[in-house]
PDB file of N, CA and C in Angstrom:
ATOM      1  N   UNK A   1       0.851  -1.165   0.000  1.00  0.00           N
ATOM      2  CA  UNK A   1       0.000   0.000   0.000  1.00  0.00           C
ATOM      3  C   UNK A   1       0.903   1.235   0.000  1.00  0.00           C
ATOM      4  N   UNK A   2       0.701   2.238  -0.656  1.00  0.00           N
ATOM      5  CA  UNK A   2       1.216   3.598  -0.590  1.00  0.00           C
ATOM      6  C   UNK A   2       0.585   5.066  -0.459  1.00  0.00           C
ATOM      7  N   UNK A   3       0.805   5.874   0.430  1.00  0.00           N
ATOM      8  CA  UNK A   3       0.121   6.619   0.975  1.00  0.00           C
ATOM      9  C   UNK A   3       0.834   7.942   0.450  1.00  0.00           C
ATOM     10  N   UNK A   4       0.410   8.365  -0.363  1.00  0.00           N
ATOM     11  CA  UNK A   4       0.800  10.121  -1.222  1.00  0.00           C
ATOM     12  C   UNK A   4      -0.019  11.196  -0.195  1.00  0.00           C
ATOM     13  N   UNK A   5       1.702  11.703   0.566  1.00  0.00           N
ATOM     14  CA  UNK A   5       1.058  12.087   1.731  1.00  0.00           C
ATOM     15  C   UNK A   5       1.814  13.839   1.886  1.00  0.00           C
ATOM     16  N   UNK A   6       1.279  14.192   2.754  1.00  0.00           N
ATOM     17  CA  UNK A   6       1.634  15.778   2.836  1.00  0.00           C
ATOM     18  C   UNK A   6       1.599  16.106   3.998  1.00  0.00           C
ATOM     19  N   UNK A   7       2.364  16.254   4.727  1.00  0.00           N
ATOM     20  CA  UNK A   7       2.780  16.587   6.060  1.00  0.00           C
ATOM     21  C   UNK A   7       1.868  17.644   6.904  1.00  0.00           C
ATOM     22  N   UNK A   8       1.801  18.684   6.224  1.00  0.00           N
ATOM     23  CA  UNK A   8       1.352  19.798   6.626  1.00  0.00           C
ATOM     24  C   UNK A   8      -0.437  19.656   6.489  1.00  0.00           C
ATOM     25  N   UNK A   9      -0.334  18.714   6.309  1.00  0.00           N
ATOM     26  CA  UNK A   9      -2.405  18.339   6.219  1.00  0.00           C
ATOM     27  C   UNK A   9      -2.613  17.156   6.835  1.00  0.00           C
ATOM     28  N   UNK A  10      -4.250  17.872   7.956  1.00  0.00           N
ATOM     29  CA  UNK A  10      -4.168  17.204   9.061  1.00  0.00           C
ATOM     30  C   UNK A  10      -4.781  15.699   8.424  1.00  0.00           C
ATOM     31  N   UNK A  11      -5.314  15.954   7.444  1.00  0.00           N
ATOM     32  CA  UNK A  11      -6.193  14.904   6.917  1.00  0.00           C
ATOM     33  C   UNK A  11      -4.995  13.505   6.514  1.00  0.00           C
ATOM     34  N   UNK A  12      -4.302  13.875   5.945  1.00  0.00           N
ATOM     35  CA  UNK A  12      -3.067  13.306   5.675  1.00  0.00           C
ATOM     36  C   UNK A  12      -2.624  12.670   7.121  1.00  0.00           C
ATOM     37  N   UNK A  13      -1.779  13.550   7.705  1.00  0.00           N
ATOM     38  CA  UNK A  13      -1.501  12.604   9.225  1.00  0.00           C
ATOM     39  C   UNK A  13      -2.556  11.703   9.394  1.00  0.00           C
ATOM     40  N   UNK A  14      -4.145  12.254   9.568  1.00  0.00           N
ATOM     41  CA  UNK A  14      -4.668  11.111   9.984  1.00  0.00           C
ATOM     42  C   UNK A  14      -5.111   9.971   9.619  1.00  0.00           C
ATOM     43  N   UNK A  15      -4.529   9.571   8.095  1.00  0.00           N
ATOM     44  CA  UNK A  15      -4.831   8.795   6.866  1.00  0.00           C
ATOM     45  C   UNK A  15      -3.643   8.027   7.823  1.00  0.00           C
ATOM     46  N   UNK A  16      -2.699   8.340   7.383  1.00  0.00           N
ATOM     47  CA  UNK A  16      -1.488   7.688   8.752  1.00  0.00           C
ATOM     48  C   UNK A  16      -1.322   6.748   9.980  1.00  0.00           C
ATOM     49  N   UNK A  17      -1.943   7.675  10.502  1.00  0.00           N
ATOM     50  CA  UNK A  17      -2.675   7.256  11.819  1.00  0.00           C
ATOM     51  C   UNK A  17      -3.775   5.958  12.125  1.00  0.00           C
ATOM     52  N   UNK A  18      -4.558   6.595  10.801  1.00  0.00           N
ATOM     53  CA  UNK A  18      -5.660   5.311  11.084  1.00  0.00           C
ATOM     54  C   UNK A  18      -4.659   3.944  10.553  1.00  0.00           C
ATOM     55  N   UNK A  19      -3.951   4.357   9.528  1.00  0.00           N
ATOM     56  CA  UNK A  19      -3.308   2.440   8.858  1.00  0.00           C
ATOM     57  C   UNK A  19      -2.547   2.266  10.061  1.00  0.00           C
ATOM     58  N   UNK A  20      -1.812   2.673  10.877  1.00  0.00           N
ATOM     59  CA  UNK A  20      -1.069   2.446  11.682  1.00  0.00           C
ATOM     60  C   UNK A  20      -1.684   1.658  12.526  1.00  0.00           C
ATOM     61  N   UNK A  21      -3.176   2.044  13.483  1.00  0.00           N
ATOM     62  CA  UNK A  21      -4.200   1.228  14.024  1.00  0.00           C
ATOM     63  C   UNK A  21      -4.416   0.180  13.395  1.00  0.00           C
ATOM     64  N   UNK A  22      -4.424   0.489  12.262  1.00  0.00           N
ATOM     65  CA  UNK A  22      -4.902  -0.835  11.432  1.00  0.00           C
ATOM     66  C   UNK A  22      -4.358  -2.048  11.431  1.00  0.00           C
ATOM     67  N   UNK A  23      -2.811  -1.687  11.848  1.00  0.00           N
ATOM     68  CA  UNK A  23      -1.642  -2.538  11.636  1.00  0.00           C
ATOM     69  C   UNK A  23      -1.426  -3.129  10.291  1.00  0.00           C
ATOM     70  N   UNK A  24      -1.862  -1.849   9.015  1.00  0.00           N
ATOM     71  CA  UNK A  24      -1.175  -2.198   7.610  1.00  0.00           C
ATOM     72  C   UNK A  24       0.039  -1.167   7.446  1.00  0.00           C
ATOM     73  N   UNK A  25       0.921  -2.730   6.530  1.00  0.00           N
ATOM     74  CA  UNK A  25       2.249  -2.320   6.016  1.00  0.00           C
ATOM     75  C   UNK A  25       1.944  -1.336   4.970  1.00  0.00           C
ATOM     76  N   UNK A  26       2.712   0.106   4.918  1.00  0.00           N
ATOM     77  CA  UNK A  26       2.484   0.740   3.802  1.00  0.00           C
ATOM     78  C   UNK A  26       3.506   1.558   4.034  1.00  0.00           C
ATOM     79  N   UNK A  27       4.312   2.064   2.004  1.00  0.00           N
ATOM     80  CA  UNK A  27       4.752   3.486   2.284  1.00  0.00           C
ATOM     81  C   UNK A  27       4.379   4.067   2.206  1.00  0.00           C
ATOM     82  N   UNK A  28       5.242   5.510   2.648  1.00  0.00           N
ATOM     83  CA  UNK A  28       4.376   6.922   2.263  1.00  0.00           C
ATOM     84  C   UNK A  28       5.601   7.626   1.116  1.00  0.00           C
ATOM     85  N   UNK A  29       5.370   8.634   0.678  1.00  0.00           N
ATOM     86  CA  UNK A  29       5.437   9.301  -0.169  1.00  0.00           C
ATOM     87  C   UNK A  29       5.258  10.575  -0.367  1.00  0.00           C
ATOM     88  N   UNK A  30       5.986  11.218   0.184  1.00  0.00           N
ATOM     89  CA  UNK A  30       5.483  12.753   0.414  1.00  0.00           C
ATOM     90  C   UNK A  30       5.818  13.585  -0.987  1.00  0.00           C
ATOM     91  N   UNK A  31       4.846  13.675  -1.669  1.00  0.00           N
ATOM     92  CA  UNK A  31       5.019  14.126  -2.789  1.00  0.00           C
ATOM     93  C   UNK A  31       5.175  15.629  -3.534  1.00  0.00           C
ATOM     94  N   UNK A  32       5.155  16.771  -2.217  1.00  0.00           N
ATOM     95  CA  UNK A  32       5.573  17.629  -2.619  1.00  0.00           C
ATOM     96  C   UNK A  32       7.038  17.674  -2.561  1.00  0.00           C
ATOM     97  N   UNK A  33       8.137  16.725  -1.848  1.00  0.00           N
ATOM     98  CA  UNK A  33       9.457  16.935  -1.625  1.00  0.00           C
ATOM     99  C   UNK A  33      10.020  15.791  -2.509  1.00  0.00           C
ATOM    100  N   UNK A  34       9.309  15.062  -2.721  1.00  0.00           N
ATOM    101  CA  UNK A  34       9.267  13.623  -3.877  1.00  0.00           C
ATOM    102  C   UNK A  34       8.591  13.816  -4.891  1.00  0.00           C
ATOM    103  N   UNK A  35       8.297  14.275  -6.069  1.00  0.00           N
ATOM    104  CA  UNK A  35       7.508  14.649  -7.149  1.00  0.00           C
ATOM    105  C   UNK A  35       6.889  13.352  -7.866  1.00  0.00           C
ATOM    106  N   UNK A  36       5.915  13.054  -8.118  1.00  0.00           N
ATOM    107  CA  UNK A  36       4.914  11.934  -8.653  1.00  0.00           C
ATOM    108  C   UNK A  36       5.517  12.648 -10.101  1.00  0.00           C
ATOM    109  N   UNK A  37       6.026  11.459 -10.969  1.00  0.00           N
ATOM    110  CA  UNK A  37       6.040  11.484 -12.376  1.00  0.00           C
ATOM    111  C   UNK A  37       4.959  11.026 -13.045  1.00  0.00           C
ATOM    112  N   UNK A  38       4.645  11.929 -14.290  1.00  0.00           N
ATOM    113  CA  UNK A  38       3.651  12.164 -14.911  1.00  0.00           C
ATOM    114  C   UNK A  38       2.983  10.849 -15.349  1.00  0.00           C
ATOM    115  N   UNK A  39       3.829   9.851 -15.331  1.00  0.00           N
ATOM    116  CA  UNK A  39       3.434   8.667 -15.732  1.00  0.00           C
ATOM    117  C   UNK A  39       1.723   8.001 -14.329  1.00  0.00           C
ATOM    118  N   UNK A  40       3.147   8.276 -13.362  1.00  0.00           N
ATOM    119  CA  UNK A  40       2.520   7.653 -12.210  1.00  0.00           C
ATOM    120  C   UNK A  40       1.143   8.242 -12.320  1.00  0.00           C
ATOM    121  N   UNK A  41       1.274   9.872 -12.048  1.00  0.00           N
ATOM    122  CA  UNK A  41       0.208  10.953 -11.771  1.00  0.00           C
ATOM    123  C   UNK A  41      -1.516  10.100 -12.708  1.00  0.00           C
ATOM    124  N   UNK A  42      -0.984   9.630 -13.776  1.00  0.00           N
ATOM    125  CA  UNK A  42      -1.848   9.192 -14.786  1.00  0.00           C
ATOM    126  C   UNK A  42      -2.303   7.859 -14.317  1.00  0.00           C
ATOM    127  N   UNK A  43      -1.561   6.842 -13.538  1.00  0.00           N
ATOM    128  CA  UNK A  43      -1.674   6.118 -12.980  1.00  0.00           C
ATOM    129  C   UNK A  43      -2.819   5.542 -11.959  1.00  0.00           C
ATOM    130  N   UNK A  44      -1.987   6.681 -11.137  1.00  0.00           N
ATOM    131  CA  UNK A  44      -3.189   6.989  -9.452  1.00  0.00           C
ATOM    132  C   UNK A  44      -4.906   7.404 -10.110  1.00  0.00           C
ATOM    133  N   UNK A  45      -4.602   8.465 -11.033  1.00  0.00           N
ATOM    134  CA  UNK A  45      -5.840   8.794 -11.798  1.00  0.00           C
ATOM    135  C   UNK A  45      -6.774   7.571 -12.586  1.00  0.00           C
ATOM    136  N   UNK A  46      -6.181   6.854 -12.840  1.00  0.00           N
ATOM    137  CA  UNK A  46      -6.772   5.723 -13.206  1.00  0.00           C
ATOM    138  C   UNK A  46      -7.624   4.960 -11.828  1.00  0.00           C
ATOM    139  N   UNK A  47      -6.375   4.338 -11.084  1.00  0.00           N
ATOM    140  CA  UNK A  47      -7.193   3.743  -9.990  1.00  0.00           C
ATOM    141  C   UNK A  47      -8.210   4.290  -9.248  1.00  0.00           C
ATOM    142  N   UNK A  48      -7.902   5.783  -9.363  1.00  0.00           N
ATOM    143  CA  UNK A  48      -8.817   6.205  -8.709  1.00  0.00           C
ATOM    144  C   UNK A  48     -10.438   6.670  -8.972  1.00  0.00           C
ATOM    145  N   UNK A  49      -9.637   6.388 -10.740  1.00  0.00           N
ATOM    146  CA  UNK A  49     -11.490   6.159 -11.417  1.00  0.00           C
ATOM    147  C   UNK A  49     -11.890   7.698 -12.048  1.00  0.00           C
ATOM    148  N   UNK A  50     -10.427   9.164 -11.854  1.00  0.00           N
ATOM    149  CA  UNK A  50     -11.156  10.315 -11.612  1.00  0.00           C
ATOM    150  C   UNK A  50     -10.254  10.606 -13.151  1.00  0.00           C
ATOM    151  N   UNK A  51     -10.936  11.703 -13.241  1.00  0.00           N
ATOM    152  CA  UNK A  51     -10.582  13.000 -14.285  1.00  0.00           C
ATOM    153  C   UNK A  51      -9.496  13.629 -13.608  1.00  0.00           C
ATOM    154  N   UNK A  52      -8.535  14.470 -13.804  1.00  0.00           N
ATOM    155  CA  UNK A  52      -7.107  15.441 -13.295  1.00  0.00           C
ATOM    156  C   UNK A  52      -8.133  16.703 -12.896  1.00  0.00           C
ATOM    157  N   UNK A  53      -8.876  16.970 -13.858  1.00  0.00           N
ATOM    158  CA  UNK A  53      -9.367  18.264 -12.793  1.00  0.00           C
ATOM    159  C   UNK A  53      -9.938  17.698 -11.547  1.00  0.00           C
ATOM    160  N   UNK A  54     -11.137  16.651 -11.023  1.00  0.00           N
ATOM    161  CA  UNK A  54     -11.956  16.082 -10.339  1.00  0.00           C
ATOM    162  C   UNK A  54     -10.360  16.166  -8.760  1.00  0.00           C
ATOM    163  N   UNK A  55      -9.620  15.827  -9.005  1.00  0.00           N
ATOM    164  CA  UNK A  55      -8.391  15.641  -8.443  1.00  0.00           C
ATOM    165  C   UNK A  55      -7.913  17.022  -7.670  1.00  0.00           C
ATOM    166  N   UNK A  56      -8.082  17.891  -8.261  1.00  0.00           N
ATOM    167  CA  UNK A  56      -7.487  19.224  -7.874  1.00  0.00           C
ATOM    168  C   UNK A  56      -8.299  19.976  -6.689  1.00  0.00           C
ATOM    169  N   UNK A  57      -7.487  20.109  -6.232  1.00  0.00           N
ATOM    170  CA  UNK A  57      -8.170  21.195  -4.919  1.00  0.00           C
ATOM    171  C   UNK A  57      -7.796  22.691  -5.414  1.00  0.00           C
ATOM    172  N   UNK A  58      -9.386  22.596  -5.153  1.00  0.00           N
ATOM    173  CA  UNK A  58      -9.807  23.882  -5.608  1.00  0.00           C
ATOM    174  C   UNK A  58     -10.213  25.089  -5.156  1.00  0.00           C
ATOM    175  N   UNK A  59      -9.532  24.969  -3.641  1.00  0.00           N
ATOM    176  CA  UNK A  59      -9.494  26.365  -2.554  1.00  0.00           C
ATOM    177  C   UNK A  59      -8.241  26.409  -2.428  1.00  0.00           C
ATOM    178  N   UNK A  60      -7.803  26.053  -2.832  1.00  0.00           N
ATOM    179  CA  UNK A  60      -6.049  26.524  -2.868  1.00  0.00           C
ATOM    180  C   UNK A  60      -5.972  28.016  -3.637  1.00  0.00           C
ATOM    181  N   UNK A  61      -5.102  28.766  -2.921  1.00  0.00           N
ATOM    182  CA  UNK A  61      -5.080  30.141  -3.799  1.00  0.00           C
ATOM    183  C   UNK A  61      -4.475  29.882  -4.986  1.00  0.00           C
ATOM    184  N   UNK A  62      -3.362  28.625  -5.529  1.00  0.00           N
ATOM    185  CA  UNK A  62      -2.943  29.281  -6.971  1.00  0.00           C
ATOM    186  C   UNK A  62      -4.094  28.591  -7.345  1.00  0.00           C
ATOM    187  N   UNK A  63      -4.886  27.843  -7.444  1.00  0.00           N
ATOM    188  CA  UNK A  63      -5.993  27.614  -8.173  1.00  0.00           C
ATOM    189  C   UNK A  63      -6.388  28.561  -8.686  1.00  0.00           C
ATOM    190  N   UNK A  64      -7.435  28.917  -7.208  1.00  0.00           N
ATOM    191  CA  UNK A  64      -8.024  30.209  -7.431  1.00  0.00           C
ATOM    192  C   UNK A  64      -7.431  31.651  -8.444  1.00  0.00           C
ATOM    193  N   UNK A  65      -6.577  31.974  -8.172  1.00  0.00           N
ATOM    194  CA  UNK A  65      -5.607  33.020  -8.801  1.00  0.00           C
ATOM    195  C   UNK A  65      -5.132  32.396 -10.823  1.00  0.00           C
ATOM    196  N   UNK A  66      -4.826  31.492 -10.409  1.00  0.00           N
ATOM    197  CA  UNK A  66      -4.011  30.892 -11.690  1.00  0.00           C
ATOM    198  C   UNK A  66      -4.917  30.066 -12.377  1.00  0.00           C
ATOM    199  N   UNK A  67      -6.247  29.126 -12.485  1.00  0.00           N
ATOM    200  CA  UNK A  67      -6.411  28.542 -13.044  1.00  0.00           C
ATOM    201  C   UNK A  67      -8.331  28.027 -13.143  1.00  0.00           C
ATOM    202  N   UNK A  68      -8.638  28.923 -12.087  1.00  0.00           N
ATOM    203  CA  UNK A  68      -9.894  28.807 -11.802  1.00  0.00           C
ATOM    204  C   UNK A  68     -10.717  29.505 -13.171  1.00  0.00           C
ATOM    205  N   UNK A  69     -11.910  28.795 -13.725  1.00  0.00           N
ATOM    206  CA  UNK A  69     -12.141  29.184 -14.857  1.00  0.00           C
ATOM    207  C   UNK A  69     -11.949  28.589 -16.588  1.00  0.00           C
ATOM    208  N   UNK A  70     -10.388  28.371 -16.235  1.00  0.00           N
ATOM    209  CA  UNK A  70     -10.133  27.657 -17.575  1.00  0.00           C
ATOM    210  C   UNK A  70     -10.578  26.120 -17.826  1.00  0.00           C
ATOM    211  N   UNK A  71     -10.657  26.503 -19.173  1.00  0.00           N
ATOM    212  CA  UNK A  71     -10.821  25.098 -19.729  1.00  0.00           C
ATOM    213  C   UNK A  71     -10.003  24.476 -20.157  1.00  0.00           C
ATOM    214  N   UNK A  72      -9.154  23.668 -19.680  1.00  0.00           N
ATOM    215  CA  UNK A  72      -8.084  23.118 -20.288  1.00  0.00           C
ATOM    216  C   UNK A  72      -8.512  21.416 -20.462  1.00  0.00           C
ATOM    217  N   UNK A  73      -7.964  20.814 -21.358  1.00  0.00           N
ATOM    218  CA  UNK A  73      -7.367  19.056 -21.489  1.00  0.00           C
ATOM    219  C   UNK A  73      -7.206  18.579 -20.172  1.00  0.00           C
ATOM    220  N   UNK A  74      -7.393  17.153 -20.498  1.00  0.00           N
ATOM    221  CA  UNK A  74      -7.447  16.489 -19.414  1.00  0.00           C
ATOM    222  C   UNK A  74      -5.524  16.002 -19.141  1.00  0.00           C
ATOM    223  N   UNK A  75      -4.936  16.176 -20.085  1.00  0.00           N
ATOM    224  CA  UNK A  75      -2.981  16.078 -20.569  1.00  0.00           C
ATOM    225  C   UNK A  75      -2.734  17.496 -19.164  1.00  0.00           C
ATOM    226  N   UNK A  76      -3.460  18.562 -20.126  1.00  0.00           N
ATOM    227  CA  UNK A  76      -2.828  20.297 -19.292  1.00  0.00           C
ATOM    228  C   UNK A  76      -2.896  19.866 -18.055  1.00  0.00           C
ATOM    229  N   UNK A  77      -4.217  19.538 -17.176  1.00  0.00           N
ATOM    230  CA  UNK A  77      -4.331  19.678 -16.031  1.00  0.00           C
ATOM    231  C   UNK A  77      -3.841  18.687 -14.911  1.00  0.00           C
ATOM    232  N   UNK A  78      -3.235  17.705 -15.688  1.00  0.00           N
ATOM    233  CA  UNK A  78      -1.990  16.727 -15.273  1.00  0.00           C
ATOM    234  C   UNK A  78      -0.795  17.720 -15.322  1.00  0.00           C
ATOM    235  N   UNK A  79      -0.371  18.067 -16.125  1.00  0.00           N
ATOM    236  CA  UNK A  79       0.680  19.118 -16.158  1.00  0.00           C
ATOM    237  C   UNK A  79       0.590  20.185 -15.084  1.00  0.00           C
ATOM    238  N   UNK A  80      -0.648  20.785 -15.213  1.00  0.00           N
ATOM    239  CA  UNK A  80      -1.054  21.933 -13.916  1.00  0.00           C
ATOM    240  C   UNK A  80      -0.260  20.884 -12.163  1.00  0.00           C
ATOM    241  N   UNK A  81      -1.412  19.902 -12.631  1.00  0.00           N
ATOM    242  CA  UNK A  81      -0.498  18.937 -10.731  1.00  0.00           C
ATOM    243  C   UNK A  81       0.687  18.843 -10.533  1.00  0.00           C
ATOM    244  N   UNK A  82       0.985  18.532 -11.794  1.00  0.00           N
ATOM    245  CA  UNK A  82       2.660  18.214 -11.992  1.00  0.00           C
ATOM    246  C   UNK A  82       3.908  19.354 -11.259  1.00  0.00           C
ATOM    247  N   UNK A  83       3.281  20.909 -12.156  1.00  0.00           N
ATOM    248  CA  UNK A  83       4.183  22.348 -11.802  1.00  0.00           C
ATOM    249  C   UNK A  83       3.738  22.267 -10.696  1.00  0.00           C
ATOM    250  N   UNK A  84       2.724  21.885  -9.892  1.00  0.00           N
ATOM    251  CA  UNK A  84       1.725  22.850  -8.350  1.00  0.00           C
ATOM    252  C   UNK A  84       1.162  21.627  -7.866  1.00  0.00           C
ATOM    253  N   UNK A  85       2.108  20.582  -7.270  1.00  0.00           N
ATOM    254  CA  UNK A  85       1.704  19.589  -6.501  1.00  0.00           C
ATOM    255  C   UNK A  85       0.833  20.018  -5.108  1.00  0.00           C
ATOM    256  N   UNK A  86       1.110  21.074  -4.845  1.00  0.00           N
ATOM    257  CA  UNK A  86       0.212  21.438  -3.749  1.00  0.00           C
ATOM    258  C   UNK A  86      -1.195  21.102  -4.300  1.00  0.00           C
ATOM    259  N   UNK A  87      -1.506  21.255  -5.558  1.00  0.00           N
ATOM    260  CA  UNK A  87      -3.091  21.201  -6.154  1.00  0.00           C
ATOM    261  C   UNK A  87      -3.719  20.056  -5.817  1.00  0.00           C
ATOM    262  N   UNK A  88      -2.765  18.763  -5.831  1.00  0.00           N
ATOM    263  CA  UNK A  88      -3.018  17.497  -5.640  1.00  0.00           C
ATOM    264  C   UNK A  88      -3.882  16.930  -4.292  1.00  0.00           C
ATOM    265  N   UNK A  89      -5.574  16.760  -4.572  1.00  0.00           N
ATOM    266  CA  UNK A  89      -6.205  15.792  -3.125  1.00  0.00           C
ATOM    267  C   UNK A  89      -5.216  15.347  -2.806  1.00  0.00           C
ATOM    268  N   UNK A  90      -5.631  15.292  -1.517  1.00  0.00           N
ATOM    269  CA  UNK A  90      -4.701  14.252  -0.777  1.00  0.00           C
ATOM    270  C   UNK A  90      -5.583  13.711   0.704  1.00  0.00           C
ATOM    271  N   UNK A  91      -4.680  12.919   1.542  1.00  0.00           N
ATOM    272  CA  UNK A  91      -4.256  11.929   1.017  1.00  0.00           C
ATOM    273  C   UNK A  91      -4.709  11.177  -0.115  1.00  0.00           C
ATOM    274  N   UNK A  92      -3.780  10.686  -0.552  1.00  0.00           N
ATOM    275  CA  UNK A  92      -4.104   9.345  -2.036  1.00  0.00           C
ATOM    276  C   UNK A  92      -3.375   7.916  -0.963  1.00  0.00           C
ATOM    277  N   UNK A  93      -4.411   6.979  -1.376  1.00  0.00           N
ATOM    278  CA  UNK A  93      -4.114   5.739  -0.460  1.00  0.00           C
ATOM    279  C   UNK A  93      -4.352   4.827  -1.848  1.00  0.00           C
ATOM    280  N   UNK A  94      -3.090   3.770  -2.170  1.00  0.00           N
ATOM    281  CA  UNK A  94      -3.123   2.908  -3.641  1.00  0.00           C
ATOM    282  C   UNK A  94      -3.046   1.782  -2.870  1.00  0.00           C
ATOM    283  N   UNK A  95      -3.454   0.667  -3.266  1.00  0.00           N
ATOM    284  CA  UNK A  95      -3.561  -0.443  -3.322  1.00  0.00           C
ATOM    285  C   UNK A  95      -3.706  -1.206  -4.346  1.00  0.00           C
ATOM    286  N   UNK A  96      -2.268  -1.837  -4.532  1.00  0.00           N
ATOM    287  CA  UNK A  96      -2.882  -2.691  -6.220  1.00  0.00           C
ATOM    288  C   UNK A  96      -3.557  -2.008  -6.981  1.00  0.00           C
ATOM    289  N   UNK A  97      -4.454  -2.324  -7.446  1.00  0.00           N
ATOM    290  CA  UNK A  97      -4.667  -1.800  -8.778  1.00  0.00           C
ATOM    291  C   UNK A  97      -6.097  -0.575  -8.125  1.00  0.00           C
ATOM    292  N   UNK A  98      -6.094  -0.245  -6.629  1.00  0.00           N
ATOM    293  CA  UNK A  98      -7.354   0.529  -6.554  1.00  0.00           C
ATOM    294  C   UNK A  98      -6.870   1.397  -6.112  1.00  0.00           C
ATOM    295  N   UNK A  99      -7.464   2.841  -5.702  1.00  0.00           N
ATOM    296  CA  UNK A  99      -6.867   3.681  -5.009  1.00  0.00           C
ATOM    297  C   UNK A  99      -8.289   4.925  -4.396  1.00  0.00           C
ATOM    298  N   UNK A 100      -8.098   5.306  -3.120  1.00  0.00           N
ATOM    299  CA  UNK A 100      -8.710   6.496  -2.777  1.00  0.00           C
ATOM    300  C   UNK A 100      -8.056   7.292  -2.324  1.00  0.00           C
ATOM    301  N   UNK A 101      -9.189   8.561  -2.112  1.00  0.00           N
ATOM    302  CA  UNK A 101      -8.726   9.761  -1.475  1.00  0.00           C
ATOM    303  C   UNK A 101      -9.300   9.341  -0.111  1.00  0.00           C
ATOM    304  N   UNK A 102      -8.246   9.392   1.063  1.00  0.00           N
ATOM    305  CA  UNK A 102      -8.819   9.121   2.254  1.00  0.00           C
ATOM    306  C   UNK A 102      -9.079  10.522   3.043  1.00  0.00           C
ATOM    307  N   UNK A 103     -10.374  10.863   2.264  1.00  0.00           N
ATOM    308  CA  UNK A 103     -11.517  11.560   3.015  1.00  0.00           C
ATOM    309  C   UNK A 103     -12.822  11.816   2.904  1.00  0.00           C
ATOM    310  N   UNK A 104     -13.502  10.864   3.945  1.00  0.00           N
ATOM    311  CA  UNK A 104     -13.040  11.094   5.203  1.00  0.00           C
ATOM    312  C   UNK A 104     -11.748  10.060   5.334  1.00  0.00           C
ATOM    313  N   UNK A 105     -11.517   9.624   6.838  1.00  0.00           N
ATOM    314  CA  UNK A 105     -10.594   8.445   6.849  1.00  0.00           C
ATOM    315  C   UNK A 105     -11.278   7.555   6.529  1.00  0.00           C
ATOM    316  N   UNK A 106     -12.520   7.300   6.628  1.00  0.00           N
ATOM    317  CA  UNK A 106     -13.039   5.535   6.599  1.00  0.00           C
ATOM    318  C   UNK A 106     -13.165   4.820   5.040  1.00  0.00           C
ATOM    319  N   UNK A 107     -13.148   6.154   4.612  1.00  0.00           N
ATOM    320  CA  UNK A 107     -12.840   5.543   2.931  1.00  0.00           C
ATOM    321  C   UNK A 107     -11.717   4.357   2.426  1.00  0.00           C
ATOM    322  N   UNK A 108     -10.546   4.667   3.484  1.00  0.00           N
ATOM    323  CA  UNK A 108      -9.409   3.946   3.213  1.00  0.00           C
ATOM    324  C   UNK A 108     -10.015   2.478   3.309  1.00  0.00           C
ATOM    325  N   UNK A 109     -10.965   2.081   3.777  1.00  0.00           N
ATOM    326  CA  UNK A 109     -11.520   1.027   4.796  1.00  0.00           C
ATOM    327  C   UNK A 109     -12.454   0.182   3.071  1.00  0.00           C
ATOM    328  N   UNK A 110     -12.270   0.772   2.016  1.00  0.00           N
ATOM    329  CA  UNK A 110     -12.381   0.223   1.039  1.00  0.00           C
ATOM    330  C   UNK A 110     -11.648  -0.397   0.284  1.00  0.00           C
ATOM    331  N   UNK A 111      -9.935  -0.217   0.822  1.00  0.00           N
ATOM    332  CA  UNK A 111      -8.800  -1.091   0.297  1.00  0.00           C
ATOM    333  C   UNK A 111      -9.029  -2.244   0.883  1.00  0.00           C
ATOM    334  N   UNK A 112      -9.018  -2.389   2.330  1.00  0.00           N
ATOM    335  CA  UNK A 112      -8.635  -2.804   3.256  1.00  0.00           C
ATOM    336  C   UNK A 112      -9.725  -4.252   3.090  1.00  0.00           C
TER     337      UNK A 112
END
């Protein structure tokens, strides 16, 4: 299991927290200091069943400021995550071939 995780979000720690209770083996991946290659990015998007915009958080100020509005490709806005990983939901919890956004936490509880 691998956990695309972000330190600074509480939601994240507690994606953490709960596998830890859980007593599942998993890494993490902190992907603003570790960058998800575009391959992968396309990847997670798959398992996770979503579109690249559907993905993006969208109260983030560069959103808001930089990108709120446009219409771009579903390629661009992989690219958009790519430059501004901050944009990226999170946590992302993968499992084999499935993957969620663990939020709330109990979502994770669909790998599992």
């Amino acid at each position: 299991m691998i956990v695309y995780h972000n330190n600074q979000c509480s939601k994240s720690r507690s994606a953490i927290e709960f596998l830890k209770e859980k007593n599942q083996n998993f890494e993490t991946i902190t992907y603003l200091t570790n960058p998800i290659s575009k391959e992968e990015l396309i990847e997670i998007l798959r398992k996770l069943n979503m579109s690249a915009f559907d993905l993006i958080r969208k109260n983030e100020a560069i959103f808001k400021e930089q990108f709120k509005g446009q219409d771009l490709s579903e390629s661009e806005w992989i690219d958009v995550m790519l430059k501004h990983p901050k944009l990226i939901e999170r946590p992302i919890i993968v499992k084999g071939n499935r993957a969620v956004i663990g939020r709330p936490t109990e979502k994770i509880l669909e790998l599992l």
